[in-house]
N, C-alpha and C. Protein backbone atom coordinates (compact mmCIF):
# COMPACT_ATOMS: atom_id res chain seq x y z
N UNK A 1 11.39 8.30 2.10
CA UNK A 1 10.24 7.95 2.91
C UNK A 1 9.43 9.21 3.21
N UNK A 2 10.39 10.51 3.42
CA UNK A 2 9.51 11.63 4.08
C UNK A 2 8.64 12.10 2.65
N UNK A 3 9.12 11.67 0.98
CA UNK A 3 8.71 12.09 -0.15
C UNK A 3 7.14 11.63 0.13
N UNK A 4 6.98 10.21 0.15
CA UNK A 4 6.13 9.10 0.26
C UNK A 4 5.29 9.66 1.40
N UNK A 5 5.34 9.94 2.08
CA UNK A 5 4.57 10.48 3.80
C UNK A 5 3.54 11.30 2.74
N UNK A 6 4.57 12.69 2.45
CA UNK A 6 3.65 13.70 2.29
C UNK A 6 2.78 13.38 0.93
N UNK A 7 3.02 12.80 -0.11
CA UNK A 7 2.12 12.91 -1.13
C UNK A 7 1.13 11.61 -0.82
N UNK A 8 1.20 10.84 0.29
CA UNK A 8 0.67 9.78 0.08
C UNK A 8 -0.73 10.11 1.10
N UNK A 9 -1.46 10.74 1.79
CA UNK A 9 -0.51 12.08 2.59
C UNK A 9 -0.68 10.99 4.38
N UNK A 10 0.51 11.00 4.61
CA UNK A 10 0.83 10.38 6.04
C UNK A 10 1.83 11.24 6.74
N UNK A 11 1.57 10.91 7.88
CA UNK A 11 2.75 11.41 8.63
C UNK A 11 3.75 10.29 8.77
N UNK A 12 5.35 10.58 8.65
CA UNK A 12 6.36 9.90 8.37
C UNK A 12 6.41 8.34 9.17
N UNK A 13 6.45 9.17 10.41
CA UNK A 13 6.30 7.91 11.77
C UNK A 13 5.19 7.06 11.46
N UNK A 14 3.87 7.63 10.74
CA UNK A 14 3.02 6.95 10.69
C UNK A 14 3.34 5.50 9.89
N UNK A 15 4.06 6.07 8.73
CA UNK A 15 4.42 5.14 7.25
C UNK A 15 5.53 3.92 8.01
N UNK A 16 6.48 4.51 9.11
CA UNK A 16 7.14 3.92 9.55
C UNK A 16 6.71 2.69 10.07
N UNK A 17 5.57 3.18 10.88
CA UNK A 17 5.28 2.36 11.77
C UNK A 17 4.37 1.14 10.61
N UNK A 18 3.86 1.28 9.72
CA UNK A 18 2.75 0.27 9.04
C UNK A 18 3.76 -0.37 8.83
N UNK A 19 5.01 0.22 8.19
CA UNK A 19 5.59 -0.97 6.48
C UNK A 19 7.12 -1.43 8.45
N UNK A 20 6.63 -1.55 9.22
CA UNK A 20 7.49 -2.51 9.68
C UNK A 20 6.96 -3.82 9.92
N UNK A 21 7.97 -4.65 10.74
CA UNK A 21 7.55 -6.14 10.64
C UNK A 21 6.47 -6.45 11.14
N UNK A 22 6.03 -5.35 12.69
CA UNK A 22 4.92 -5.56 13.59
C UNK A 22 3.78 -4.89 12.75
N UNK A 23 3.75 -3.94 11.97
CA UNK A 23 2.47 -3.19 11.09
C UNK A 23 1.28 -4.12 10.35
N UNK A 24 0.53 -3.47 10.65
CA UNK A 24 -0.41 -3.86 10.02
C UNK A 24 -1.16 -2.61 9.41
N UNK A 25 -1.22 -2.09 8.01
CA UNK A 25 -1.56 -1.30 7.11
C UNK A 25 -2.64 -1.42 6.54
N UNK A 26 -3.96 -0.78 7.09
CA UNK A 26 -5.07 -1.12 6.04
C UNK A 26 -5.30 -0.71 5.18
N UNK A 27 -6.10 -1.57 4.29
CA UNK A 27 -5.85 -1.70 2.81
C UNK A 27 -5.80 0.06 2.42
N UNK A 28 -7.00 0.90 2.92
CA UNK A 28 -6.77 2.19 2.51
C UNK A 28 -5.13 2.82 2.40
N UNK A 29 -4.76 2.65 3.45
CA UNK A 29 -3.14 2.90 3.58
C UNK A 29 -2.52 2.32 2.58
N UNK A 30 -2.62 1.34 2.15
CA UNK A 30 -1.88 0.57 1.13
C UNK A 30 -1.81 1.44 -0.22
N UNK A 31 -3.23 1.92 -0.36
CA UNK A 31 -3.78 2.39 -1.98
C UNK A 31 -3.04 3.74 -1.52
N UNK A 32 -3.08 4.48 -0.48
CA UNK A 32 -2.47 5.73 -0.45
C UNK A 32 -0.95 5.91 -0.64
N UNK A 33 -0.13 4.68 -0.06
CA UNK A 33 1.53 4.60 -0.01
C UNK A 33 1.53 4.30 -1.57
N UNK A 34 0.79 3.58 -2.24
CA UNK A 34 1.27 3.30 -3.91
C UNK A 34 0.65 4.91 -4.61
N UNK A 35 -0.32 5.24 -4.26
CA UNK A 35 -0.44 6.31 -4.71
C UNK A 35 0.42 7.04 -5.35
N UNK A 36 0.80 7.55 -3.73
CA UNK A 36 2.28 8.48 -3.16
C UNK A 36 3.14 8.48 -3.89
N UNK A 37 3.69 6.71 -4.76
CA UNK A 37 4.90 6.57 -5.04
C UNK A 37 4.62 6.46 -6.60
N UNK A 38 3.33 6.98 -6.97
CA UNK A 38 2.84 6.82 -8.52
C UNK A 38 2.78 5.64 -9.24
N UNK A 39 2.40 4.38 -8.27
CA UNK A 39 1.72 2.98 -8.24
C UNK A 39 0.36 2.93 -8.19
N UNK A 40 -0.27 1.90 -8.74
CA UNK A 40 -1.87 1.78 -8.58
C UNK A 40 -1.40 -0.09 -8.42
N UNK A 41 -2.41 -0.46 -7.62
CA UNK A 41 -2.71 -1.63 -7.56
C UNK A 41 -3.68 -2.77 -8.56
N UNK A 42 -3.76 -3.52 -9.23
CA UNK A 42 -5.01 -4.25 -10.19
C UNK A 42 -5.18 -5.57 -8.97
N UNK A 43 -6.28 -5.89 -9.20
CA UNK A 43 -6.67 -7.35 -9.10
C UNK A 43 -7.22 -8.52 -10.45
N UNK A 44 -6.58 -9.31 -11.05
CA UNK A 44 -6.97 -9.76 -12.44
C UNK A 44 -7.42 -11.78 -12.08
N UNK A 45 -7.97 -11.91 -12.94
CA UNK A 45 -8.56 -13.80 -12.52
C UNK A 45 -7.21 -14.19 -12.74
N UNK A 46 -6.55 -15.01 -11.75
CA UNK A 46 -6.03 -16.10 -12.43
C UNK A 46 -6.98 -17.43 -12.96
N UNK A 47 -5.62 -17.35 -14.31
CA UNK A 47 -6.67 -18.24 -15.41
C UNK A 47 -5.89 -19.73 -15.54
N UNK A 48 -5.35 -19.68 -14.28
CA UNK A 48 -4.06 -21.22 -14.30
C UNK A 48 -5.38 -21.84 -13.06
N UNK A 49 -6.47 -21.14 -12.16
CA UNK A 49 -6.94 -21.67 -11.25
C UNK A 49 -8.38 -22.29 -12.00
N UNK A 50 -9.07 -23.71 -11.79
CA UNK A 50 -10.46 -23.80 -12.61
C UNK A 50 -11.45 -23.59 -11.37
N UNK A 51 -12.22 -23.33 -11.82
CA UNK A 51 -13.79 -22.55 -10.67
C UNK A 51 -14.23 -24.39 -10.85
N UNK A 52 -14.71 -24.37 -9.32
CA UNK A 52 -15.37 -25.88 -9.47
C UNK A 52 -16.81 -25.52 -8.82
């Protein structure tokens, strides 16, 4: 976790406190913790849904 803090760059308690049950992590935080951990996020269509 303390790896993840610093490259992601957070302070530890900080990371603690988002990824618990009560956290709420905004999205920026999100892209920075995958960062950190050498993750990127996509968004792609689902193509099982039809546009009406």
């Amino acid at each position: 976790m303390a790896a993840v803090a610093e490259k992601a760059p957070l302070k530890r308690e900080s990371l603690y406190r988002m990824l618990s049950p009560r956290g709420n992590p905004a999205l920026s935080n999100q892209f920075s913790i995958l960062h950190g951990m050498g993750l990127k996020m996509t968004i792609q269509p689902d193509k099982t849904v039809t546009a009406s």
